[in-house]
N, C-alpha and C. Protein backbone atom coordinates (compact mmCIF):
# COMPACT_ATOMS: atom_id res chain seq x y z
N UNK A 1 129.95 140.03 67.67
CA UNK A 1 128.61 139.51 67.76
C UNK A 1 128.64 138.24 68.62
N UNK A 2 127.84 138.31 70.10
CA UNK A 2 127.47 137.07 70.92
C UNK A 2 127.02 135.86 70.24
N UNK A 3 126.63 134.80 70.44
CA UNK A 3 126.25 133.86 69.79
C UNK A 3 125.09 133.71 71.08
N UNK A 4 123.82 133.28 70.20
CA UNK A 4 122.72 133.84 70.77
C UNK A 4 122.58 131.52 71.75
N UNK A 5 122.58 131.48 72.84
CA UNK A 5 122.38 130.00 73.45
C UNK A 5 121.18 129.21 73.23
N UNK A 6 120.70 128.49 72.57
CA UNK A 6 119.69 127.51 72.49
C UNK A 6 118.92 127.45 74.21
N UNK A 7 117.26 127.12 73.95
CA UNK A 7 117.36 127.41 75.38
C UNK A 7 117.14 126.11 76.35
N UNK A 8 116.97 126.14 77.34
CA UNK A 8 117.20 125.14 78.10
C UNK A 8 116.23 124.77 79.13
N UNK A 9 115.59 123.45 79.19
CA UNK A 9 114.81 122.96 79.54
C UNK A 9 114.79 123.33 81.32
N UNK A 10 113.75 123.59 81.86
CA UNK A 10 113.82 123.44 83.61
C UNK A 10 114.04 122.09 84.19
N UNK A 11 114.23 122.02 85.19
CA UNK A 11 114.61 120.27 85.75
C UNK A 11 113.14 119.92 85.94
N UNK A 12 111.98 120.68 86.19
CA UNK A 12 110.91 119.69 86.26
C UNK A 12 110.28 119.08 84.82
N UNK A 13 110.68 120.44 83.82
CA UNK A 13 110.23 119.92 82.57
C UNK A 13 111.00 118.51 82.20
N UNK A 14 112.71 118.31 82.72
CA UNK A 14 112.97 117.07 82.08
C UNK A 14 113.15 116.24 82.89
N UNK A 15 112.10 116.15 84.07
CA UNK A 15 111.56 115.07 84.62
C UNK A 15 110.71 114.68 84.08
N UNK A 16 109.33 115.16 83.99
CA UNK A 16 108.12 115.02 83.25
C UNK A 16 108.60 114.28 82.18
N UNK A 17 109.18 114.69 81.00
CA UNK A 17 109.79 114.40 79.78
C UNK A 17 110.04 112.83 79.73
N UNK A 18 111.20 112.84 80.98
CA UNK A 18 111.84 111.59 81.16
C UNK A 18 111.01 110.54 82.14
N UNK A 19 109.68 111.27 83.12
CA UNK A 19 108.62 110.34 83.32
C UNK A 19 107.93 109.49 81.87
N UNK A 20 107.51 110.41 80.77
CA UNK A 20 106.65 109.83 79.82
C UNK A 20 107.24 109.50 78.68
N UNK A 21 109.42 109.40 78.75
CA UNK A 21 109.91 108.05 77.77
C UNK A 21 109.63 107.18 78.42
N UNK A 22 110.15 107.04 79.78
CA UNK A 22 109.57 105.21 80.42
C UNK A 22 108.60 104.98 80.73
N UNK A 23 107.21 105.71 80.72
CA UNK A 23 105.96 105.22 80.20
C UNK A 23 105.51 104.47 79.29
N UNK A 24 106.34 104.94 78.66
CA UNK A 24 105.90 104.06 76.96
C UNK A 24 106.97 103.25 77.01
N UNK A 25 106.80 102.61 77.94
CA UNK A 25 107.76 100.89 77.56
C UNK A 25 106.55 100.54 78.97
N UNK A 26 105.77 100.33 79.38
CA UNK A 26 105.32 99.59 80.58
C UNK A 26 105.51 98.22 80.58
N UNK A 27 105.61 97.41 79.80
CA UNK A 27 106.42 95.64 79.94
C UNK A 27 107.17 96.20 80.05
N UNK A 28 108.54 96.58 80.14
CA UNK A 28 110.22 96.99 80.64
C UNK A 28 109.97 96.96 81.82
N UNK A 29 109.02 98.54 81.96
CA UNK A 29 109.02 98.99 83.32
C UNK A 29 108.50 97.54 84.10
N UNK A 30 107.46 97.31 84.12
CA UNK A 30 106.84 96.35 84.78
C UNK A 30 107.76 95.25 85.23
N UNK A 31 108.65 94.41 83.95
CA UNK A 31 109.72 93.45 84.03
C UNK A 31 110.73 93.84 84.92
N UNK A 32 111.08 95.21 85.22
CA UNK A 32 111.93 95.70 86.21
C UNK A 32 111.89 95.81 87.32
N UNK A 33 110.83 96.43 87.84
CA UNK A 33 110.26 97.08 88.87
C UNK A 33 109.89 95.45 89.37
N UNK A 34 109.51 94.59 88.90
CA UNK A 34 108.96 93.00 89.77
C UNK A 34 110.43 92.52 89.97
N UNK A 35 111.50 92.16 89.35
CA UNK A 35 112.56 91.84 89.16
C UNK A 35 112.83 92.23 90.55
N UNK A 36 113.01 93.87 90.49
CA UNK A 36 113.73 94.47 92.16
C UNK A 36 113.23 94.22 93.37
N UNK A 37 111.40 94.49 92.94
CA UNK A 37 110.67 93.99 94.26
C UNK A 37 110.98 92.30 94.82
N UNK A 38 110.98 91.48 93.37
CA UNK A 38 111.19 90.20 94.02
C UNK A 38 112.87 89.88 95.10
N UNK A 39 114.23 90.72 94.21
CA UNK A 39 115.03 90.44 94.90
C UNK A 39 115.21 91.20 95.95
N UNK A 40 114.57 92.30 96.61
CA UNK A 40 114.62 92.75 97.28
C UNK A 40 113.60 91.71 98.44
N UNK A 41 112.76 91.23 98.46
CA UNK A 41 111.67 90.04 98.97
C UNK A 41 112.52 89.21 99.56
N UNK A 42 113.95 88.61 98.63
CA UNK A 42 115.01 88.09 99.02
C UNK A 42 115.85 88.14 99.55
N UNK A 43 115.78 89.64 99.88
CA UNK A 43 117.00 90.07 100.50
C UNK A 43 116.84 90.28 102.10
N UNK A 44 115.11 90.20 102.11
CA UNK A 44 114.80 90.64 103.18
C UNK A 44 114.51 89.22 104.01
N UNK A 45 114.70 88.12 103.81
CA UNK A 45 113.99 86.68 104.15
C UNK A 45 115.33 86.44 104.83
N UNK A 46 116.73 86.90 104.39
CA UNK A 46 117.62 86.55 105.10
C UNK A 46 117.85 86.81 106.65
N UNK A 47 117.22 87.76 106.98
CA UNK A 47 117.92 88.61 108.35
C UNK A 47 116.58 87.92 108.98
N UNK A 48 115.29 87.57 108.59
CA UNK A 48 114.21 86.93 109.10
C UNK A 48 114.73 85.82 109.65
N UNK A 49 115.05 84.96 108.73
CA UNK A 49 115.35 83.73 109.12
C UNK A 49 116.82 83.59 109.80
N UNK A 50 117.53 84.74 110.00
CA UNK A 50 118.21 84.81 110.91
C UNK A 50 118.10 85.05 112.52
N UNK A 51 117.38 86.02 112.22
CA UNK A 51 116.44 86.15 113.96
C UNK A 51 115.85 85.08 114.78
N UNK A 52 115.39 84.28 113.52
CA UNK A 52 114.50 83.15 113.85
C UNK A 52 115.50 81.97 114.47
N UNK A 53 116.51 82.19 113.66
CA UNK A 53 117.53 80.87 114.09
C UNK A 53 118.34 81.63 115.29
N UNK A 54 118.20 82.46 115.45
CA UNK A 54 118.87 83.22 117.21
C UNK A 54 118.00 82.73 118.09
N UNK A 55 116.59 83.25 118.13
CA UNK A 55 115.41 82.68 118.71
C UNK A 55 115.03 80.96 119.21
N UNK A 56 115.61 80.54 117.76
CA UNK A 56 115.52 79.20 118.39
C UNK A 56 117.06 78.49 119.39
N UNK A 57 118.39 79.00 119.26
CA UNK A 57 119.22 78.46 119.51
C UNK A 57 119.02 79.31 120.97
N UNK A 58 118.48 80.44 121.51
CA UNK A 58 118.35 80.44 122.48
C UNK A 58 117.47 79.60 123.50
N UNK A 59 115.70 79.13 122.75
CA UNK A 59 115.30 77.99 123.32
C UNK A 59 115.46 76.38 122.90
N UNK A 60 117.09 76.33 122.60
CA UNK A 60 117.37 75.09 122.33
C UNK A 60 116.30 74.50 121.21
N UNK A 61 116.42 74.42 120.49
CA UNK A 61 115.01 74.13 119.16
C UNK A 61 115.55 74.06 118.05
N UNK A 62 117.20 74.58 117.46
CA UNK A 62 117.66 75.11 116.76
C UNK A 62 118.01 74.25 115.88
N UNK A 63 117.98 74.15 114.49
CA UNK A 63 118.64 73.97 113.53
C UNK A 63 119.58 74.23 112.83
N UNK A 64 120.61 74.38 113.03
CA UNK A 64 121.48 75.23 112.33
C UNK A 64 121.81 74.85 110.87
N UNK A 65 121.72 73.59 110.43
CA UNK A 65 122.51 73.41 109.18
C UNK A 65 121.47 74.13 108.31
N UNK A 66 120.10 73.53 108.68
CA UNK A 66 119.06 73.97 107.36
C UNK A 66 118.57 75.37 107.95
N UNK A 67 118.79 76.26 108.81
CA UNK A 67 118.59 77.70 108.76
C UNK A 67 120.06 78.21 107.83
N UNK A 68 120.78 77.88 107.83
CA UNK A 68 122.10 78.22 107.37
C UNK A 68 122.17 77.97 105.35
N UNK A 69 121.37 76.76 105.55
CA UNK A 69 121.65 76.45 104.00
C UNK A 69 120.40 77.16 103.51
N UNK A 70 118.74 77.28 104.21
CA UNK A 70 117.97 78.26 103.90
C UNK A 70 118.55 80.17 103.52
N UNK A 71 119.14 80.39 104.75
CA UNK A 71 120.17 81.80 104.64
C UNK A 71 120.38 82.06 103.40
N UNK A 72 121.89 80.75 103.28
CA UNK A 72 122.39 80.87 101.75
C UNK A 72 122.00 80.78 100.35
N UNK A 73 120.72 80.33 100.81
CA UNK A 73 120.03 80.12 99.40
C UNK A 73 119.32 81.37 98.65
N UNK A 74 118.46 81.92 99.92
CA UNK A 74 118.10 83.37 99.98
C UNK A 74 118.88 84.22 99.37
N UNK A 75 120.07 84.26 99.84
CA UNK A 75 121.31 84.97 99.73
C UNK A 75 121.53 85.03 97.48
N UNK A 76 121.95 83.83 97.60
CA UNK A 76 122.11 83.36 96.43
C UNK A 76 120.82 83.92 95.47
N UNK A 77 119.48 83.73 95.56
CA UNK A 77 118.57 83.85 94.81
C UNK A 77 118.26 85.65 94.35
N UNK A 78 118.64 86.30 96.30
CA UNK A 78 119.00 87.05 95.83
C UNK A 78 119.50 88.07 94.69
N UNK A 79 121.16 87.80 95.13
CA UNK A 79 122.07 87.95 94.10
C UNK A 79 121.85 87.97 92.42
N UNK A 80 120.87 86.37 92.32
CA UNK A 80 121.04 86.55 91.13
C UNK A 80 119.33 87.41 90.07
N UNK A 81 118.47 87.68 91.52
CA UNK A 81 117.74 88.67 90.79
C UNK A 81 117.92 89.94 91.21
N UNK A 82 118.89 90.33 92.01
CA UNK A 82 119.25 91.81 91.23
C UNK A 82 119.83 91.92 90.10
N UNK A 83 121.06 91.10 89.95
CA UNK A 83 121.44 90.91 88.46
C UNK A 83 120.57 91.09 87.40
N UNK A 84 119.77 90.52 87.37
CA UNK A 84 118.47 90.45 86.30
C UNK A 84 117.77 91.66 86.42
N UNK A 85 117.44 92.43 87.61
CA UNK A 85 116.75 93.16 87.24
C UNK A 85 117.24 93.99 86.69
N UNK A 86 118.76 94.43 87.32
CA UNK A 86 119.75 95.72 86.44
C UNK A 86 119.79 95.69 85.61
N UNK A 87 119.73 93.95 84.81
CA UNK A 87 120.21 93.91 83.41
C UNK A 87 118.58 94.70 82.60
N UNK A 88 117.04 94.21 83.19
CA UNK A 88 115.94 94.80 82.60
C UNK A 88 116.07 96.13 82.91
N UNK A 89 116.35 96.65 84.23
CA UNK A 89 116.77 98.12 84.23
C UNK A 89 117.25 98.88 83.21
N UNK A 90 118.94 98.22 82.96
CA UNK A 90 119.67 98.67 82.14
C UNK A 90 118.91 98.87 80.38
N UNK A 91 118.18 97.44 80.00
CA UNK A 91 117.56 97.52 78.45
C UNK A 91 116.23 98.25 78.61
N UNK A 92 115.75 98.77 80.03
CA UNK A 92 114.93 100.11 79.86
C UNK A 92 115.47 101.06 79.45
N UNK A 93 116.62 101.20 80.06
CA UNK A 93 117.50 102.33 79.96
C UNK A 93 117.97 103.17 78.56
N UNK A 94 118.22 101.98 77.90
CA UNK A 94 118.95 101.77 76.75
C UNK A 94 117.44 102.24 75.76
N UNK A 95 116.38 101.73 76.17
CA UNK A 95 115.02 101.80 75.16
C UNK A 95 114.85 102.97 75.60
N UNK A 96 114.86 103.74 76.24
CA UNK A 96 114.57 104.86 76.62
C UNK A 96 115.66 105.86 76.12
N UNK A 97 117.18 105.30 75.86
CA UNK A 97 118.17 106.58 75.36
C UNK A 97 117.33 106.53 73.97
N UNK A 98 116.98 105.53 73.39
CA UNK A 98 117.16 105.47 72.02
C UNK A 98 116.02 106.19 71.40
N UNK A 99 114.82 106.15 71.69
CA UNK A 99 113.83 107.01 72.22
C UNK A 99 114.27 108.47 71.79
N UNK A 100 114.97 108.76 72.65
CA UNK A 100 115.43 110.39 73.31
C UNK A 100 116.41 110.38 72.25
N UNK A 101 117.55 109.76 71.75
CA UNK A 101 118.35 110.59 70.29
C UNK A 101 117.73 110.80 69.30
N UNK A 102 116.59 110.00 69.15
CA UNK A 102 115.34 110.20 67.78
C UNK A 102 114.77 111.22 67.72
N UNK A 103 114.25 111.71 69.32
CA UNK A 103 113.70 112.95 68.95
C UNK A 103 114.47 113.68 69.58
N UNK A 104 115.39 114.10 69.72
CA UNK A 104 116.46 114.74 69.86
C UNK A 104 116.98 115.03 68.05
N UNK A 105 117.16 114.32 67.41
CA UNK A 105 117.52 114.63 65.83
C UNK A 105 116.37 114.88 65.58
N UNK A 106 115.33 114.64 66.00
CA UNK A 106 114.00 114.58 64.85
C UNK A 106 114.06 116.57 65.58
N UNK A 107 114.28 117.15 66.66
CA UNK A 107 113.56 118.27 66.62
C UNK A 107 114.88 119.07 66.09
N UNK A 108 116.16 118.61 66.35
CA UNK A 108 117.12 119.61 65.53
C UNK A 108 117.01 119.58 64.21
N UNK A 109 116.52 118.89 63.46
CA UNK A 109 116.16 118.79 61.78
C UNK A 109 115.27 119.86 61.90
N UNK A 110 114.08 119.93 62.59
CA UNK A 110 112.83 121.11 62.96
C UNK A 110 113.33 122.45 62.69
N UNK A 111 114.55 122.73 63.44
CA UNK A 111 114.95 124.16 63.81
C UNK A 111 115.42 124.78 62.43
N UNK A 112 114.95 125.62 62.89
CA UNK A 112 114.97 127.18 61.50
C UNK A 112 116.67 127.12 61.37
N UNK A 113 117.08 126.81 60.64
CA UNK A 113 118.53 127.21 60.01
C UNK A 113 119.13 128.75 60.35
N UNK A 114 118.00 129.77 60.48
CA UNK A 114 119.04 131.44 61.01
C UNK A 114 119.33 130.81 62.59
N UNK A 115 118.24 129.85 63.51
CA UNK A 115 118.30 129.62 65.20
C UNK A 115 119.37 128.99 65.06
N UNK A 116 120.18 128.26 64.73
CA UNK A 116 121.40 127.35 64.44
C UNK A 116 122.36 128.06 64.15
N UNK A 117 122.22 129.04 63.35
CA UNK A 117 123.20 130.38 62.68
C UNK A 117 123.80 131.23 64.12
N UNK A 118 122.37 131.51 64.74
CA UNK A 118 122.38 132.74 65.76
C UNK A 118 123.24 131.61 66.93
N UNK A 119 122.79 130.64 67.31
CA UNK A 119 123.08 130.24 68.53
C UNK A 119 124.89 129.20 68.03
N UNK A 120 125.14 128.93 67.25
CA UNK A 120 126.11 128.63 66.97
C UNK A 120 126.41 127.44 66.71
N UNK A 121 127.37 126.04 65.83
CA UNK A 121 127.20 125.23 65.52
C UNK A 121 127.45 124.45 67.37
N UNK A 122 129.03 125.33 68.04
CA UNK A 122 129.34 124.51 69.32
C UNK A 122 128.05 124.36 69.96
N UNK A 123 126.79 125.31 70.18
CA UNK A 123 126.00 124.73 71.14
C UNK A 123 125.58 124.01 70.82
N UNK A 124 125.07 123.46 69.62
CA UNK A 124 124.18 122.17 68.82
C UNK A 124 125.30 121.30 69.39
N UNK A 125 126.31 121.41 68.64
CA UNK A 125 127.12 119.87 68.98
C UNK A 125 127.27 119.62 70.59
N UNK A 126 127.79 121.12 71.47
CA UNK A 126 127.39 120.14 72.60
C UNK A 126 126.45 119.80 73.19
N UNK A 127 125.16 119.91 72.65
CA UNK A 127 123.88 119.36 73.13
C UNK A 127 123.54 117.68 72.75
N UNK A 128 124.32 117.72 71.58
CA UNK A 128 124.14 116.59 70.78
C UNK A 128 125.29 115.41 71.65
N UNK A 129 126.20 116.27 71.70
CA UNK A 129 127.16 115.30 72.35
C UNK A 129 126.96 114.80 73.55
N UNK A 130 127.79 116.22 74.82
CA UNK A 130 127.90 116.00 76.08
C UNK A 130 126.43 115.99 76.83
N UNK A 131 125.31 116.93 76.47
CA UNK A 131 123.93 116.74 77.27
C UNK A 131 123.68 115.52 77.21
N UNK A 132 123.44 114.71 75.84
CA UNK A 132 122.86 113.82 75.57
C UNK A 132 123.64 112.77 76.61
N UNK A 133 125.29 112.68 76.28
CA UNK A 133 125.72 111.35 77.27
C UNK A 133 125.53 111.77 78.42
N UNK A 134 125.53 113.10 79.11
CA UNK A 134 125.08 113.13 80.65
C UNK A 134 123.54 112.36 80.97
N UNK A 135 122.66 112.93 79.82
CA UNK A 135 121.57 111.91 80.45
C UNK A 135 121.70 110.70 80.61
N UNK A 136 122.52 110.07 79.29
CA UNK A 136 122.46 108.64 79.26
C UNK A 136 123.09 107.82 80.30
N UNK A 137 124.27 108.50 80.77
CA UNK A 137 125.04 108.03 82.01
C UNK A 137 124.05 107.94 83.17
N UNK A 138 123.28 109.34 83.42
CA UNK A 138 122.01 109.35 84.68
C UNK A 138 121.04 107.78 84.13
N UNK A 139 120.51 107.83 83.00
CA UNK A 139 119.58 106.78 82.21
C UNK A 139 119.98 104.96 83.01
N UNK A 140 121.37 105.07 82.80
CA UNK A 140 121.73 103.81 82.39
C UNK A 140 122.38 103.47 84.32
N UNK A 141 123.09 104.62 84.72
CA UNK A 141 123.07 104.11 86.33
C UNK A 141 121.99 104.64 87.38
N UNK A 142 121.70 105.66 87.35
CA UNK A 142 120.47 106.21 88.46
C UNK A 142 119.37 105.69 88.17
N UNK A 143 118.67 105.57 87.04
CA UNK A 143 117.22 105.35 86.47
C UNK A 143 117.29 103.35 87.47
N UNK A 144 118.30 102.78 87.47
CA UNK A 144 118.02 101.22 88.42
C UNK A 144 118.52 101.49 89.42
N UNK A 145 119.37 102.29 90.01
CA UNK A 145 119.57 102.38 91.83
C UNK A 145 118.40 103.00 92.52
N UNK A 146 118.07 104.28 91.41
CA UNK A 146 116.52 104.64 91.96
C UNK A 146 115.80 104.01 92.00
N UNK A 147 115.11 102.58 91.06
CA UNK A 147 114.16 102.00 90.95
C UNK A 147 114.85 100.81 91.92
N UNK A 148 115.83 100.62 92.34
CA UNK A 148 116.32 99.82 93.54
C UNK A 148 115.68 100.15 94.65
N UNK A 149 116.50 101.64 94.64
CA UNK A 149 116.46 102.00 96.53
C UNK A 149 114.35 102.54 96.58
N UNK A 150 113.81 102.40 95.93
CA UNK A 150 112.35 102.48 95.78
C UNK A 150 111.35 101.70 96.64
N UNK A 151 112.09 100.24 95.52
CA UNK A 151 111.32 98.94 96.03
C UNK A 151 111.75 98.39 96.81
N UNK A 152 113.30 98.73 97.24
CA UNK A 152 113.24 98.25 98.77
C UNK A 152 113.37 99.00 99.63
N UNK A 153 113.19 100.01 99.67
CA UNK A 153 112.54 101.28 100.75
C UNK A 153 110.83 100.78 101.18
N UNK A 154 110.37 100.54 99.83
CA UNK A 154 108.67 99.94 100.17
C UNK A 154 108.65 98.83 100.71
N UNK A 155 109.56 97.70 100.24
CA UNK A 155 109.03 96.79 101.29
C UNK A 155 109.55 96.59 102.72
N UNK A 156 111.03 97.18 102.49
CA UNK A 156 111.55 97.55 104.02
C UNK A 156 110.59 97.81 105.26
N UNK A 157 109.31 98.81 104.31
CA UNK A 157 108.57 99.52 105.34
C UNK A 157 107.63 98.50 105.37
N UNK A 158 107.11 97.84 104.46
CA UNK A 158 106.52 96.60 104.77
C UNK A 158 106.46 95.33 105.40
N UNK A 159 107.80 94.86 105.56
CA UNK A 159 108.27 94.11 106.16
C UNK A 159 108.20 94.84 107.57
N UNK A 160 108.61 95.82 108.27
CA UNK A 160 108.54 96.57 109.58
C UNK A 160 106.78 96.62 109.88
N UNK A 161 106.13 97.14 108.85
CA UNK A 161 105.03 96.67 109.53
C UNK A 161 104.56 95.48 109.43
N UNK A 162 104.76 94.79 109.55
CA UNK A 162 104.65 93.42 109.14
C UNK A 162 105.04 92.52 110.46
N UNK A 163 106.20 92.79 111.04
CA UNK A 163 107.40 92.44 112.16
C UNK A 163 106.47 93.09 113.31
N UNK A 164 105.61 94.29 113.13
CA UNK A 164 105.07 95.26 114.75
C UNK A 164 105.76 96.39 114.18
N UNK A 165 103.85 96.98 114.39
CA UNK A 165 103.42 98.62 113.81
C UNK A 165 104.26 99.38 114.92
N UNK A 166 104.43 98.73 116.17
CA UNK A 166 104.75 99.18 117.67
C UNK A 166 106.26 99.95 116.81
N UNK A 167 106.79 99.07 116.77
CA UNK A 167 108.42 98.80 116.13
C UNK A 167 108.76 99.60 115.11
N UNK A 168 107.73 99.35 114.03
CA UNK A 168 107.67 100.43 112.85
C UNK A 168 107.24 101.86 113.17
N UNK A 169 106.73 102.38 114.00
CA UNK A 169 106.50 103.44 114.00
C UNK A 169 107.70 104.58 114.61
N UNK A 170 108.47 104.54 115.73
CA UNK A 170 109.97 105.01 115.96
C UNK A 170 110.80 105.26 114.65
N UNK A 171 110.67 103.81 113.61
CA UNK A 171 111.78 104.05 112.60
C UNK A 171 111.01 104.99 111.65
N UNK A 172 109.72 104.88 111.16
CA UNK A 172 109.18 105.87 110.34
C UNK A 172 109.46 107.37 110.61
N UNK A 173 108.83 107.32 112.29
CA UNK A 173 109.12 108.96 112.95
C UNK A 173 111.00 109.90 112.50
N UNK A 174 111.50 108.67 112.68
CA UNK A 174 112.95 108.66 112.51
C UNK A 174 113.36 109.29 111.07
N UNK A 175 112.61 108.29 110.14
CA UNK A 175 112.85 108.61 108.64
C UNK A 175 112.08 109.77 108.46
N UNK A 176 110.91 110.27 108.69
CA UNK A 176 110.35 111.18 108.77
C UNK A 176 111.25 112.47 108.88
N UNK A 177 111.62 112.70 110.13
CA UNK A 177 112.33 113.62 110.92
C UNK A 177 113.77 114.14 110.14
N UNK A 178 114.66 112.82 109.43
CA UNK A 178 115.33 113.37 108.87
C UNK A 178 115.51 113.60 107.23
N UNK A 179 114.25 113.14 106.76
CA UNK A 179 113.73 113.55 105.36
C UNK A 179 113.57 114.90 105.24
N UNK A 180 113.36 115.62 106.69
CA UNK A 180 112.91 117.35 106.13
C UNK A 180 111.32 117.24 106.73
């Protein structure tokens, strides 16, 4: 006798799913998502005020110590709000596993005792086990590189139009073209 498999969610269903656990934290989300946009804001002021200090040392105008100690400061402020935001990333992350093992036990308590019989104790446990830490591993590193590479993909493109639509438009066509 086969042992009958528990069944298994589609990838859009546990997107959706995993769209509307981090819904229901919007302060997290919110605390995160500003966190990245701001250090990403920071990240982008550096190469500005680098251009700027090329610009000027070519028409003699230049400052170097305080474009340099401006740079580093950027740099620095940076640094220390990505930190912060990973860390709000990360305690989304974490509010969101915890979330998902609750009702994760709350619907295996649900299940009819013969569906557990038929499908076997190994598939419960490895659902319980290995599914669960695969999400949490995706949860706890992808759920903030995604919400990284997001907000500074948006303002990247903001900042370009911002710099000349002229300028921005080649790199869009570009990103365009090899997005598919």
């Amino acid at each position: 006798m086969s042992a009958e498999i528990l069944p298994v969610a589609s990838p859009a269903a546990v997107r959706a799913y995993a769209r509307r656990l981090v819904l229901r934290y919007p302060r997290a989300l919110a605390g995160a998502l500003a966190l990245h946009a701001l250090a990403a804001a920071a990240g982008l002021v550096a190469p500005r005020l680098l251009g700027d200090l090329v610009e000027d040392v070519a028409d003699g105008r230049a400052d170097v110590d305080t474009a340099g100690i401006a740079i580093a400061v950027f740099v620095i402020v940076q640094g220390v709000l990505r930190r912060y935001a990973f860390l709000q990333s990360a305690k989304l992350g974490e509010l969101v596993l915890a979330r998902l093992r609750e009702e994760f036990v709350r619907r295996v308590l649900r299940l009819p005792l013969s569906t557990v019989e038929r499908a076997g104790t190994g598939d419960l446990v490895t659902r319980a086990s290995r599914d669960v830490d695969t999400l949490a591993t995706s949860v706890r590193y992808a759920m903030p590189e995604t919400l990284i590479a997001v907000v500074v993909g948006a303002l990247t493109v903001g900042a370009l139009l911002l710099n000349g639509p002229l300028v921005a438009l080649p790199c869009l066509v570009a990103v365009r073209s090899c997005g598919g």
